[in-house]
N, C-alpha and C. Protein backbone atom coordinates (compact mmCIF):
# COMPACT_ATOMS: atom_id res chain seq x y z
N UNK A 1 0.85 -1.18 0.00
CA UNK A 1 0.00 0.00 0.00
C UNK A 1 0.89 1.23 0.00
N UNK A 2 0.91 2.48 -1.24
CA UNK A 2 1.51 3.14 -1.13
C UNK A 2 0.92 4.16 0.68
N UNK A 3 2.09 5.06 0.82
CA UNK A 3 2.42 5.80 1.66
C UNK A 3 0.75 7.17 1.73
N UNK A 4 0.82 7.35 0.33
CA UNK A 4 -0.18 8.51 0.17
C UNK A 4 -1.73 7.86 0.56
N UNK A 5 -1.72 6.36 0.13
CA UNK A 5 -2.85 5.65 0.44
C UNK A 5 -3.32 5.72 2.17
N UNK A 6 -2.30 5.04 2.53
CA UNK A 6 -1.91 4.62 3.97
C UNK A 6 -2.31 5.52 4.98
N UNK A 7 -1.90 6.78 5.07
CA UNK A 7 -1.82 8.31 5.25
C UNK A 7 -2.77 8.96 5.34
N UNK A 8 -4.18 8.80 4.14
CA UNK A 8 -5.13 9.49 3.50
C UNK A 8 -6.26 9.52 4.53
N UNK A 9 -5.98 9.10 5.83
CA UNK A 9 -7.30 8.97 6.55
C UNK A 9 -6.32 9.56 8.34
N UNK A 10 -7.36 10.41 8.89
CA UNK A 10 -6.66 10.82 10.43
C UNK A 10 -8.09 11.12 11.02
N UNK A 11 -7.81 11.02 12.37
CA UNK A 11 -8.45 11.88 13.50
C UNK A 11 -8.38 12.93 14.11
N UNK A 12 -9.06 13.73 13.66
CA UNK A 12 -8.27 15.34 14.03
C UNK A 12 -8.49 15.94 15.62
N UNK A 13 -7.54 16.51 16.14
CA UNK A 13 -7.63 16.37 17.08
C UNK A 13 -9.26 17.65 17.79
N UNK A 14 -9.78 17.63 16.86
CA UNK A 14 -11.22 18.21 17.67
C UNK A 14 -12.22 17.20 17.71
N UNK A 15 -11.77 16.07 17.33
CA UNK A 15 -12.49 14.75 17.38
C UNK A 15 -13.46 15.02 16.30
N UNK A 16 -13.15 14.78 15.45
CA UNK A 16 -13.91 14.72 14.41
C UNK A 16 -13.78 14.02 14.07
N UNK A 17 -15.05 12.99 13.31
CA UNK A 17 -14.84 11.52 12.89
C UNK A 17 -14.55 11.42 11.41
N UNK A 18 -13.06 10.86 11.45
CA UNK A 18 -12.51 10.56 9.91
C UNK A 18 -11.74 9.25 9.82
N UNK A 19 -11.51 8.22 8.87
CA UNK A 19 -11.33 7.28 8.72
C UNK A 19 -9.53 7.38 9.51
N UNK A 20 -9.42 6.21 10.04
CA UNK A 20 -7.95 6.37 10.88
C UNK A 20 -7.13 5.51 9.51
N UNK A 21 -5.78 5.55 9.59
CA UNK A 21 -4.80 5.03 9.07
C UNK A 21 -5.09 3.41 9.37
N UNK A 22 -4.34 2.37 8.12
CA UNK A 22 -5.27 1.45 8.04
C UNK A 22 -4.43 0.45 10.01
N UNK A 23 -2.90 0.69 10.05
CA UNK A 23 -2.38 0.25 11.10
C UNK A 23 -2.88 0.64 12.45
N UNK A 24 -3.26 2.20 12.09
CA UNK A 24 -3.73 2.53 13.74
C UNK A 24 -5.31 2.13 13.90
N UNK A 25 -6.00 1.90 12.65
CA UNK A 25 -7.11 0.95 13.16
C UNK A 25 -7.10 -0.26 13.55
N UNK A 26 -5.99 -0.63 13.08
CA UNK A 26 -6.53 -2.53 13.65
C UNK A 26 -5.64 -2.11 15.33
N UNK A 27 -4.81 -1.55 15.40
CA UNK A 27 -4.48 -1.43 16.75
C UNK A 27 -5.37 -0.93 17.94
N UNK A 28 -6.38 -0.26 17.13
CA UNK A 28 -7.29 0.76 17.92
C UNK A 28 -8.50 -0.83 18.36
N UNK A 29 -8.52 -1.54 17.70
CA UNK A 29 -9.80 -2.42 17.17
C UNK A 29 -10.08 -2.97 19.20
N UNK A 30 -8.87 -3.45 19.09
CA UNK A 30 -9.03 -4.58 20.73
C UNK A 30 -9.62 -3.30 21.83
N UNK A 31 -9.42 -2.14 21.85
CA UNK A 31 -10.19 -1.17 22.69
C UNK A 31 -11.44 -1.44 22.44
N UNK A 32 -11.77 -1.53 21.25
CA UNK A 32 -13.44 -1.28 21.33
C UNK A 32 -14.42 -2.57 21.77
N UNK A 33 -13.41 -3.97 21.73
CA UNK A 33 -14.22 -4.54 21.99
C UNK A 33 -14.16 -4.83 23.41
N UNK A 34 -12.79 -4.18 23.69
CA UNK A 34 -12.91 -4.50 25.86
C UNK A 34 -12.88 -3.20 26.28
N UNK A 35 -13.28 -2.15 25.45
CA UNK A 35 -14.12 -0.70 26.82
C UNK A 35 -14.89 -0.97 27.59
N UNK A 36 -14.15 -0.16 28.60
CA UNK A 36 -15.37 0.11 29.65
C UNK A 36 -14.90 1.35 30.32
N UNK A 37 -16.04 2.01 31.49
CA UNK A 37 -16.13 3.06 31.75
C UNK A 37 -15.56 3.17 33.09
N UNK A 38 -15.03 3.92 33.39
CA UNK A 38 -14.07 4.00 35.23
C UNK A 38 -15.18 3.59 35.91
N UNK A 39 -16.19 3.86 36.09
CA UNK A 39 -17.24 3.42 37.37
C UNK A 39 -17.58 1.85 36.98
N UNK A 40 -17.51 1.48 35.78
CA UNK A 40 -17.70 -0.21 35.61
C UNK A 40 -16.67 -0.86 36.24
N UNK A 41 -15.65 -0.61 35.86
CA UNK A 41 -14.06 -1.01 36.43
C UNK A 41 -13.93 -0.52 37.71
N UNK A 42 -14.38 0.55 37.78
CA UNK A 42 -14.10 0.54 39.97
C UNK A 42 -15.22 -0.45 40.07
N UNK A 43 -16.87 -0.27 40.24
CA UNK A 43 -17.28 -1.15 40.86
C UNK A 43 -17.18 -2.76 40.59
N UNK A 44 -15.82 -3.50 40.28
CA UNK A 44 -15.44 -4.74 39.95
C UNK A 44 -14.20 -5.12 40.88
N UNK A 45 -13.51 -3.85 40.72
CA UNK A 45 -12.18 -3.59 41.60
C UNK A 45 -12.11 -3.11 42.62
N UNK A 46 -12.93 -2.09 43.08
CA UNK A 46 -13.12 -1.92 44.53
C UNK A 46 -12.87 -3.21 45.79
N UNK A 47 -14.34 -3.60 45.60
CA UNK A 47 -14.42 -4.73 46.50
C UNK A 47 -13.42 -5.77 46.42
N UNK A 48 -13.05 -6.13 44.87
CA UNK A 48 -11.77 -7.40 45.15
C UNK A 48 -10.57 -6.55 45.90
N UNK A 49 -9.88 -5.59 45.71
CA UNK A 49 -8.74 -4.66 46.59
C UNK A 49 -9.40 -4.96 47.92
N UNK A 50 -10.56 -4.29 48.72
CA UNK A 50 -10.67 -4.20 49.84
C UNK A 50 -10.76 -5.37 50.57
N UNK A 51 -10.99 -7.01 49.58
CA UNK A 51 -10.93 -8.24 50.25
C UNK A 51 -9.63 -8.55 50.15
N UNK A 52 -8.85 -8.01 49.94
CA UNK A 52 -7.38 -8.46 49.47
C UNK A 52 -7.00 -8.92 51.33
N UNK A 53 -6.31 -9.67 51.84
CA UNK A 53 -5.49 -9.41 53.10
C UNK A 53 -3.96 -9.38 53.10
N UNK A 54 -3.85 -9.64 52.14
CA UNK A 54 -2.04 -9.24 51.98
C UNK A 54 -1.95 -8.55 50.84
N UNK A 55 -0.47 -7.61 50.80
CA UNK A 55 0.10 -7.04 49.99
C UNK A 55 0.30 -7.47 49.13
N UNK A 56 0.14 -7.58 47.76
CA UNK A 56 1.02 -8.28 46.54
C UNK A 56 0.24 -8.88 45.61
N UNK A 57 -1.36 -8.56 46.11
CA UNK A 57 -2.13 -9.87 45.92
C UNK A 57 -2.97 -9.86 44.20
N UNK A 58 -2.89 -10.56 43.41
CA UNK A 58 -3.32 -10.36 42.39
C UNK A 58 -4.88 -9.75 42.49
N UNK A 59 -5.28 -8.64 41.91
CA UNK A 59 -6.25 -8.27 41.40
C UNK A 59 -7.03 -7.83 39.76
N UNK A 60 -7.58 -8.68 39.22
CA UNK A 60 -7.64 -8.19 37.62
C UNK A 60 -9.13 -7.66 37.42
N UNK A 61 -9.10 -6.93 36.66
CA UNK A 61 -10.85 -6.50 35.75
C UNK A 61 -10.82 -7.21 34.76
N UNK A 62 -9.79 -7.58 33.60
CA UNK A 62 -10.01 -8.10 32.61
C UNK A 62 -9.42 -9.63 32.68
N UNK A 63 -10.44 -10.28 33.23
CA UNK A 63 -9.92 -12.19 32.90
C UNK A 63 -10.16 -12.59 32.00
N UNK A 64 -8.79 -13.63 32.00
CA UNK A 64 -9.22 -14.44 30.57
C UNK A 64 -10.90 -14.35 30.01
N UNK A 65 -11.81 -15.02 30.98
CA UNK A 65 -13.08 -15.11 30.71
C UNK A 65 -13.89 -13.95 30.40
N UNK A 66 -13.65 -12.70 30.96
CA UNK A 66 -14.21 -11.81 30.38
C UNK A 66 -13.75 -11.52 29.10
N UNK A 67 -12.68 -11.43 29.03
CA UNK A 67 -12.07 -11.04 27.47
C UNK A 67 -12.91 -11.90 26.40
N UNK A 68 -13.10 -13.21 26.79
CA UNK A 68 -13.38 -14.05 25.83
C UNK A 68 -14.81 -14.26 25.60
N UNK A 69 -15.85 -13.73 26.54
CA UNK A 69 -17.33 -13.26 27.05
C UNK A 69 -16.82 -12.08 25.83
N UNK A 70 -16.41 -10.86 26.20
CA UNK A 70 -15.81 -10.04 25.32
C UNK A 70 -15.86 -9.79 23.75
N UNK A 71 -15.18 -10.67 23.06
CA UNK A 71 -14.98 -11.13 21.79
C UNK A 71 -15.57 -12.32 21.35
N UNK A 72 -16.60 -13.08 22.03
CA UNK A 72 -17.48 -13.76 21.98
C UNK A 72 -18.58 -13.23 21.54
N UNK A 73 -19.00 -12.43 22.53
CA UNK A 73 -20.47 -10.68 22.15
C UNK A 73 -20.07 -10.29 20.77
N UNK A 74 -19.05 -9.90 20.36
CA UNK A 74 -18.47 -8.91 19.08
C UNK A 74 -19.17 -9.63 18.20
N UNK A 75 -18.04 -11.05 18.08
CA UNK A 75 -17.78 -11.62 17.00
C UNK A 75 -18.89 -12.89 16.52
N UNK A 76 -19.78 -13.24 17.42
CA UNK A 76 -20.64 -14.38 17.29
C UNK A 76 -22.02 -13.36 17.55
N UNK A 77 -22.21 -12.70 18.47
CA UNK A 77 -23.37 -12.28 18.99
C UNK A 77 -23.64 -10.45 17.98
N UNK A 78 -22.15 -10.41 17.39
CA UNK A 78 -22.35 -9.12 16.47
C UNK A 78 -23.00 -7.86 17.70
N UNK A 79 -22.39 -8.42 18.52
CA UNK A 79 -22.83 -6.99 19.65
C UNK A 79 -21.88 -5.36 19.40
N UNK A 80 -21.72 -4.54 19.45
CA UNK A 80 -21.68 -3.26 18.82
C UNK A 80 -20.64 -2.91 20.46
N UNK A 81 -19.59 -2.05 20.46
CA UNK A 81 -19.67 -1.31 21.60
C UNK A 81 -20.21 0.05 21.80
N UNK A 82 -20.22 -0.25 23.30
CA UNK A 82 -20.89 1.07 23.80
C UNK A 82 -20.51 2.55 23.65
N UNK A 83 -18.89 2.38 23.58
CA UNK A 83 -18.36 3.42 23.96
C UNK A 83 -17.08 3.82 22.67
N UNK A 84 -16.97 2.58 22.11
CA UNK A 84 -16.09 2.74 20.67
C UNK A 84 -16.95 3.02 19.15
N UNK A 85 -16.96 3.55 18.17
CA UNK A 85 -17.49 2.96 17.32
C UNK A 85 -16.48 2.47 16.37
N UNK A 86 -17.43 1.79 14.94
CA UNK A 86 -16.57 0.83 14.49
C UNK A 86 -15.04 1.75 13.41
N UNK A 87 -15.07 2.49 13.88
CA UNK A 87 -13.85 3.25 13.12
C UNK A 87 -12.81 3.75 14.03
N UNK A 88 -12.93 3.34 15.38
CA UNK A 88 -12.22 3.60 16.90
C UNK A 88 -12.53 4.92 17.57
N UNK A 89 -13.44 5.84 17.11
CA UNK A 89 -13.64 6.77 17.75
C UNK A 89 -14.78 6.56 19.18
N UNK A 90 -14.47 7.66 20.07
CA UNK A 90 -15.30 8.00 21.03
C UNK A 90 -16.45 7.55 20.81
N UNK A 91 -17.70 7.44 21.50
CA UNK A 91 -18.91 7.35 21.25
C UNK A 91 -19.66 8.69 22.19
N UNK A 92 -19.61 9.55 22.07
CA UNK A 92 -19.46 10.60 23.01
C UNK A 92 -21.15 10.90 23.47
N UNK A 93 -21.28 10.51 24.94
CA UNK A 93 -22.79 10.13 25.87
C UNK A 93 -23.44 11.90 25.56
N UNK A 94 -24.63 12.18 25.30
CA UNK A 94 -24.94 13.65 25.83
C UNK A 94 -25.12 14.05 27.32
N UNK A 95 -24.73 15.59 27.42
CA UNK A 95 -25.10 15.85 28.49
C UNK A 95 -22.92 15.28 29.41
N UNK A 96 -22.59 15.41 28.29
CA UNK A 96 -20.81 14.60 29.24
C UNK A 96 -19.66 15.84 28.36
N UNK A 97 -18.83 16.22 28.95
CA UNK A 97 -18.10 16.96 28.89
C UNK A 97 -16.43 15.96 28.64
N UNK A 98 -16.11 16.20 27.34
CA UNK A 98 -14.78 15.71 26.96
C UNK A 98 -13.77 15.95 26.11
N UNK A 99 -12.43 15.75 26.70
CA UNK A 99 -11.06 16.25 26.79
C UNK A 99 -11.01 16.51 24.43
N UNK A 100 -10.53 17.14 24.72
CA UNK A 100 -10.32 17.32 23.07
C UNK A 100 -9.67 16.11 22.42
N UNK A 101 -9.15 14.82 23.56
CA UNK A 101 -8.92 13.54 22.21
C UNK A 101 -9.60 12.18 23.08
N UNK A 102 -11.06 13.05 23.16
CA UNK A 102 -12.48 11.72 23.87
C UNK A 102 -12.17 11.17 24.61
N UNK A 103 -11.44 11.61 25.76
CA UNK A 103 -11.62 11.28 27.25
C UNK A 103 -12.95 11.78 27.71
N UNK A 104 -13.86 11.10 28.74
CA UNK A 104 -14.55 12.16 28.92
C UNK A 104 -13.93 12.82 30.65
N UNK A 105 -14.74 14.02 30.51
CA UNK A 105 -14.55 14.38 32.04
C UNK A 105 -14.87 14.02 33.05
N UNK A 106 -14.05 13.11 34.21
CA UNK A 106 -15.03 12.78 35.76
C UNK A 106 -15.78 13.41 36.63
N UNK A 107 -15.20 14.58 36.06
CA UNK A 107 -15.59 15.85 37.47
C UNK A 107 -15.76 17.32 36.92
């Protein structure tokens, strides 16, 4: 694929939705199908940290099994994400305030 091809597509940084470069899409791809939102991921992680009784102690959000629940939904069940769409951009909620490259704001 020439260079000019390759090239011909960006995300500008006012988030405007334009086709991404063909490498930084497939890299972008595995976000969209394991997003999630800080309050999904704290309330998963909270409670396993606070049952922890020793230091050191493994804690994960993303297990094998979810991942694979995950890309199971996508790819068999054709489920959509919530928060990616299919070109890797934001899915930006109304009424939410966010950073000029679709973070949104917590506070």
């Amino acid at each position: 694929m020439s260079k000019t091809k390759r090239n011909q597509y960006a995300t500008t940084h006012t988030g405007e939705n334009h086709h991404v470069a063909d490498e930084t899409e497939l890299r972008k791809f595995p976000f969209g199908v394991l997003a999630a939102q800080p309050e999904e991921v704290a309330a998963d992680l909270v409670p396993k940290i606070l049952a922890q009784k020793t230091n050191g102690g493994l804690v994960e959000f993303l297990s094998t099994d979810r991942v694979l629940v995950k890309f199971f939904e996508r790819f068999v069940l054709q489920k959509k994400s919530e928060y990616i769409d299919d070109d890797g951009n934001v899915i930006k909620m109304p009424g939410e305030q966010y950073d000029a490259d679709g973070v949104r704001a917590l506070y």
